[in-house]
Every structure is written in C-alpha cells, then in structure tokens.
Protein backbone atom coordinates (compact mmCIF):
# COMPACT_ATOMS: atom_id res chain seq x y z
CA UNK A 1 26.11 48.89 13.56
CA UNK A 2 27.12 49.83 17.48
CA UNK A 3 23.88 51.15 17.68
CA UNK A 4 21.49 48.79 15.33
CA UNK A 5 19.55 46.84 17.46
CA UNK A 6 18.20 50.10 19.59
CA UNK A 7 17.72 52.19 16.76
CA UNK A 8 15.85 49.42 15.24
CA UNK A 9 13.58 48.55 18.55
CA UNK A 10 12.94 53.10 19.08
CA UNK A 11 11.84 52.46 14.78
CA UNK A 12 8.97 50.07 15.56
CA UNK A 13 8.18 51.37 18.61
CA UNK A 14 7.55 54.80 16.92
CA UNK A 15 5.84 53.30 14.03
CA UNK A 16 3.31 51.44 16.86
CA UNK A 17 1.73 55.15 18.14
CA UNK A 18 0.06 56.03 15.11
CA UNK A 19 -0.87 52.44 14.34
CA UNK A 20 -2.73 52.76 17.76
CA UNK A 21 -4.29 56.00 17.11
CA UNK A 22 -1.77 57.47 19.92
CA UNK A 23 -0.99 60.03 17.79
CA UNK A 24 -1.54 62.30 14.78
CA UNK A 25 1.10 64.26 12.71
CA UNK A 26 4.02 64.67 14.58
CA UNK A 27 2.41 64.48 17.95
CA UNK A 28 5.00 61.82 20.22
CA UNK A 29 8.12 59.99 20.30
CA UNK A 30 9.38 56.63 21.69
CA UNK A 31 12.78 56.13 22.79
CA UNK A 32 14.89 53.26 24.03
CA UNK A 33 18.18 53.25 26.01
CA UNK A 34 21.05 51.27 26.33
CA UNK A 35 22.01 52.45 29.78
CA UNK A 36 25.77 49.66 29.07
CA UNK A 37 26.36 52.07 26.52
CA UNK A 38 24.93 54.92 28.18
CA UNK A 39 22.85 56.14 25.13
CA UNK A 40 19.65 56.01 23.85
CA UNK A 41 17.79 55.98 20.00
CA UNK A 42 14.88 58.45 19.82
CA UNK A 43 12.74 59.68 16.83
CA UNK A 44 14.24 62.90 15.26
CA UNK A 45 11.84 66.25 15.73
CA UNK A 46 9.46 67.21 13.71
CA UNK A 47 9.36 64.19 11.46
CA UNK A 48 6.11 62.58 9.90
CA UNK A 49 5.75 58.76 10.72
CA UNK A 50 5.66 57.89 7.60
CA UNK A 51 8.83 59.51 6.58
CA UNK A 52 10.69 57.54 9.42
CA UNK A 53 13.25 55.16 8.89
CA UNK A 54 15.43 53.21 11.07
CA UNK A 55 18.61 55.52 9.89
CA UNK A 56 16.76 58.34 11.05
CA UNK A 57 16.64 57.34 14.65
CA UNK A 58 18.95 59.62 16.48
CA UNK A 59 21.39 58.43 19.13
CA UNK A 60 21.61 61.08 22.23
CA UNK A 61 23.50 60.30 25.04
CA UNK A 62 21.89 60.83 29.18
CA UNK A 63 23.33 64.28 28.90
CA UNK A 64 21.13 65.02 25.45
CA UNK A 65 23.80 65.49 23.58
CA UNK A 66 23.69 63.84 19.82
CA UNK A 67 26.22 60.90 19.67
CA UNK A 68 25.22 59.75 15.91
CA UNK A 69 22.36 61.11 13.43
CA UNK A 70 22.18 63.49 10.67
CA UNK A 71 18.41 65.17 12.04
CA UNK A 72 17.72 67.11 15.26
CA UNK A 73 16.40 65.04 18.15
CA UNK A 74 12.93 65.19 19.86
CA UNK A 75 12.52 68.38 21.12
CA UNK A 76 11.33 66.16 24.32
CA UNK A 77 14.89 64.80 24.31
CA UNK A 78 16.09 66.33 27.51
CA UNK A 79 13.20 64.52 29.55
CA UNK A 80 14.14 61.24 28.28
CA UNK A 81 17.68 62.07 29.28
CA UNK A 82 16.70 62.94 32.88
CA UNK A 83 14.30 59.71 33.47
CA UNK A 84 17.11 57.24 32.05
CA UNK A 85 20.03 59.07 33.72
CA UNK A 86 18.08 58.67 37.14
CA UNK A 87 15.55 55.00 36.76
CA UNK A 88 18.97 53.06 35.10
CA UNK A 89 16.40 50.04 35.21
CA UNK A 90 14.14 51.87 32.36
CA UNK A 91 14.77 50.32 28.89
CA UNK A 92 12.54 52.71 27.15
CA UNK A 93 9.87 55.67 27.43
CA UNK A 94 6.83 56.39 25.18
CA UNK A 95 5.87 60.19 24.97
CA UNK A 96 2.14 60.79 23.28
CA UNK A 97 -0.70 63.37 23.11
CA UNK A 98 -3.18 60.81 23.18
CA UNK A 99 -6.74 62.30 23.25
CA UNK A 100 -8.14 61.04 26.58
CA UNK A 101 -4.91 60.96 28.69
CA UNK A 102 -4.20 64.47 27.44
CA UNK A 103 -7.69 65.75 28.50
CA UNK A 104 -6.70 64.54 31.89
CA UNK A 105 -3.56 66.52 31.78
CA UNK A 106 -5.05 69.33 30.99
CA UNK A 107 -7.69 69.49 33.43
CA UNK A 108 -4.29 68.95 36.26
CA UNK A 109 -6.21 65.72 37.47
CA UNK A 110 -4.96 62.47 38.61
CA UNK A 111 -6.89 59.58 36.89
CA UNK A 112 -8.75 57.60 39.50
CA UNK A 113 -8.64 54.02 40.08
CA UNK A 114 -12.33 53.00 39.32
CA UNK A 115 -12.61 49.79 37.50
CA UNK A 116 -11.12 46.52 37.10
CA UNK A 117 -9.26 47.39 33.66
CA UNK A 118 -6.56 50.10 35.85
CA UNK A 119 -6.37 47.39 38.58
CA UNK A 120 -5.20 44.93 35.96
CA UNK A 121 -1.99 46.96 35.44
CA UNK A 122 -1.75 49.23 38.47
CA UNK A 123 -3.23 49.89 41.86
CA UNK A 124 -2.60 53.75 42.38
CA UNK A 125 -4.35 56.27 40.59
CA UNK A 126 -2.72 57.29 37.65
CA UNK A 127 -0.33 60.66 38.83
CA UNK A 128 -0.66 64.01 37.39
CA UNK A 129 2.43 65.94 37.95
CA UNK A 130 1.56 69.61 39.55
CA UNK A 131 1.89 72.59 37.11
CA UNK A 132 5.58 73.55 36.45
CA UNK A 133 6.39 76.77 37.99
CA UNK A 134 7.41 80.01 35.88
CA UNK A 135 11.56 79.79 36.91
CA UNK A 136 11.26 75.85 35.71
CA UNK A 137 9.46 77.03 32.39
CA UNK A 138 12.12 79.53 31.75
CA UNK A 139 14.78 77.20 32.21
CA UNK A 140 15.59 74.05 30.35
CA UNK A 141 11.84 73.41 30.17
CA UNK A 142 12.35 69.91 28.73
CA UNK A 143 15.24 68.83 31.20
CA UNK A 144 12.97 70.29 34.14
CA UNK A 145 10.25 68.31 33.22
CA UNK A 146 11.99 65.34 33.12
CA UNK A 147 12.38 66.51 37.44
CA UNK A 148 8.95 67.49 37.29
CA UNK A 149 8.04 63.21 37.10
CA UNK A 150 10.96 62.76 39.34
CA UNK A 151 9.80 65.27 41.93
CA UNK A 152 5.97 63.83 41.42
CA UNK A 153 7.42 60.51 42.06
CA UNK A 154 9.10 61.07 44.84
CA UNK A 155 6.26 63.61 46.76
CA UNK A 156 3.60 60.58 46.08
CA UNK A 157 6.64 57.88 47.26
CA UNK A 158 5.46 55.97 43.79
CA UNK A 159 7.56 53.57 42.60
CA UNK A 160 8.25 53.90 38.86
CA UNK A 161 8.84 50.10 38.24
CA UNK A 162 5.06 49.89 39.77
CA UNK A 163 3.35 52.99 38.13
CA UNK A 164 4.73 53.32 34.92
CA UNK A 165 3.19 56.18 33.87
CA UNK A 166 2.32 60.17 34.41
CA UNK A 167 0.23 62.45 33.15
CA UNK A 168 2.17 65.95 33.16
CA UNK A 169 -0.04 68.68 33.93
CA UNK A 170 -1.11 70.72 30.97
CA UNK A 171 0.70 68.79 28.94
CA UNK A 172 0.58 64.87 27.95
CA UNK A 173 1.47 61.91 29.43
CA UNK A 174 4.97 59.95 29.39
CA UNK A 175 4.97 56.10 29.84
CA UNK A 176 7.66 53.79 30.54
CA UNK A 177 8.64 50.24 30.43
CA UNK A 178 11.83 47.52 30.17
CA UNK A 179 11.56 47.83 26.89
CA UNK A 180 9.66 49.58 23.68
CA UNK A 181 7.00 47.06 23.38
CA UNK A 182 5.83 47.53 26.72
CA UNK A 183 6.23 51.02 27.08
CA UNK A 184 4.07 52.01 23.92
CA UNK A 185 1.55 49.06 25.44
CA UNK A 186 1.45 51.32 28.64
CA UNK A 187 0.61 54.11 26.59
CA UNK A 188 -1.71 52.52 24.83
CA UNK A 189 -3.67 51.20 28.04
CA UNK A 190 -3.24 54.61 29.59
CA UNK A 191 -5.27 55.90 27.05
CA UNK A 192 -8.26 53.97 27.17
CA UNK A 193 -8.14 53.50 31.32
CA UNK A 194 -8.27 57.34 30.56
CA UNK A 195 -10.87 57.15 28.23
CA UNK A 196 -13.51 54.77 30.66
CA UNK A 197 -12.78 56.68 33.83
CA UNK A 198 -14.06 59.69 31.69
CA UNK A 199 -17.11 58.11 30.33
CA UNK A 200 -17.56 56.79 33.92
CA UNK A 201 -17.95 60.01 35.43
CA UNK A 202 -19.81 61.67 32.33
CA UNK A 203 -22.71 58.94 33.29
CA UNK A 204 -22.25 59.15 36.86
CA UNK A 205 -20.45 61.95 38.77
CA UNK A 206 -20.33 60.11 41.86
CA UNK A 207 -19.10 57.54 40.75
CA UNK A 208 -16.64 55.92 43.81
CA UNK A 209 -13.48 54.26 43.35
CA UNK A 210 -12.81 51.21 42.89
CA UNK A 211 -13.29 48.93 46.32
CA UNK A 212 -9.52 48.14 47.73
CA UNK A 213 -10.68 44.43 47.87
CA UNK A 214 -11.24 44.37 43.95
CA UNK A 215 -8.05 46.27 43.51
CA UNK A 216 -6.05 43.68 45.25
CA UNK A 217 -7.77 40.87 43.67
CA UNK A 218 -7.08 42.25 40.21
CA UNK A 219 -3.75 42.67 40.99
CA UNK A 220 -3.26 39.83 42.36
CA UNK A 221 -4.36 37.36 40.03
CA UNK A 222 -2.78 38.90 37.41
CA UNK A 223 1.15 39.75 38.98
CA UNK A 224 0.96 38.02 42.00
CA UNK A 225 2.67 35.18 43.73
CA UNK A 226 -0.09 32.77 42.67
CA UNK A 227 -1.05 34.21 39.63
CA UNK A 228 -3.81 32.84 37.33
CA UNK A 229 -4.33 34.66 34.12
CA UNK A 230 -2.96 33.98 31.21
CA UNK A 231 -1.17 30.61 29.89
C-alpha cells in the first residue's frame, strides 16, 4: 500500500500510449516518481499493454535498483533513474517510439519551431540529443543516456521545466512532466508537432520558422502573466 497511489498513476499513464497510438507492442514506458520516498513505479519490460496491471508496476529506486515487484523493470530503467535523481522537480517521464518523433530521431535533427501549435507549448525547437559515442554505448548504455539529455540540456542551456522534451538521436524521444498526465500529454503533442513540421517541409522545403513575434504571442497568451486562453 506504501507504494499504491504511484503505481496506480505509472498504470494509467501506461495504459494512455497505446490508447494514443504512441505505441505498438511493447514499444514505451511511463514512469512516475516519488522523489519523498525516493522511488519511482515504472512498467515492467517486455510486457504487452494489455497484460498490465497495476500489481505489475515495478518500484525501482534513483539508483535502478528494484525496491518491490515480482517482473524485471524497463530495460529504459536506468534513464529514468538518472533524469529523477538529477531534475528532483520531475514527477514523471513518458518514453515512446512514436512514428513521427522517432523519424526525427533518426534523421539526428532538432524539430524546428514553425507553427503556432509548438509555440503553444514551447518556444525552442524541440532538441535532438547528438549521437552517443562508442565508450558511452559500451557502458551502461541506458544510465548514459539518461547524461546524454542531461549533457544536451546543459550544452543548449535549456531549461527542462520549459522544454519538456528530447528527441535522442537514433533513438526515440523521452518526455517529461509534474506528473503522468502531463507527461504522456507532452508525448502525445510531441508527436503530432513532429508530424506537421514534417508535412510542412514535405510541401515546402523552405519553409522558415516561425516569426519570433508569433512565438511570443503564442506563448504568451497561453502561459503568460496575462494569459487569455482557456476558462
């Protein structure tokens, strides 16, 4: 019961992915921390959705090591670990390979700021993190890649409570929030920002970015001091 309300929030925020179309198979994992406890609930490895449970959720601690659960964790454990253990302000991270974002990833290119949709939630370009070198690979390649965002973070001087997501070179993008809910909803608009910038530049290659005025504007009315949208 110590661990019932996380294991319960990492459950339906697992369960959200392939209701989203975020994922297919096995593809993913949400997890969410309680960084009073120092823990965190993540989906076990290897797992269909629908077999999941809220028993099954496995409790890790920020070193990766299992603290209560019968399965293996996410193989993507030790990057959770790594994020939580350094951003103690993180309530949860969303890990997909979600068709667009991945594509991104793959090609090693930052998602550019080009419409009014990615101002609404951010006004950077969305990050790719630079290919991991061979010595990282052969290491702990999940705990390194959890330094691999950190060290992408910290080159760009992003904030991670402003840009709450990455795309990790050849790889798939992580997302992050206060909480499951909004992770897996940054996920889910990573994807289809990911998705129009894409289309965008299919139709027109030259396509510029987005004007800094609208970028502020966006922002603005939507987060700022004298915010308008919404009720």
């Amino acid at each position: 019961m110590k661990y019932k309300d996380i294991k319960e929030e990492a459950y339906e925020g697992n369960m959200q992915l392939p209701q989203l179309e975020l994922v297919l198979y096995t593809f993913g994992n949400v997890s969410v921390a309680d960084h009073d406890l120092g823990v965190f609930a993540i989906k076990p490895s290897g797992v269909p959705y629908a077999q999941l449970t809220v028993e099954s959720m496995v409790i890790v601690d920020f070193d990766g090591l299992v603290v209560e659960g019968k399965l293996r964790p996410s193989s993507d454990t030790n990057t959770h670990a790594v994020l939580y253990k350094q951003w103690g302000d993180v309530g949860s991270i969303s890990h997909t390979h979600s068709t667009y974002a991945t594509s991104w990833a793959q090609a090693q290119k930052d998602i550019p700021i080009m419409g009014t949709t990615h101002a609404d939630h951010l006004t950077h370009d969305i990050p790719c993190a630079p290919v991991m070198s061979d010595e990282m690979i052969q290491g702990d390649y999940e705990y390194q890649t959890g330094f691999q965002i950190l060290n992408a973070f910290e080159e760009r001087q992003l904030d991670h409570k402003e840009v709450e997501m990455v795309l990790i070179s050849n790889h798939a993008p992580f997302t992050w929030g206060k909480d499951a809910a909004k992770a897996v909803y940054n996920s889910a608009v990573l994807e289809e920002v990911a998705k129009m910038a894409w289309l965008a530049l299919s139709i027109n290659p030259q396509a510029p970015r987005l004007p800094e005025s609208l970028i502020t504007k966006h922002w603005e009315r939507k987060h700022g001091e004298d915010a308008y949208y919404g009720q």
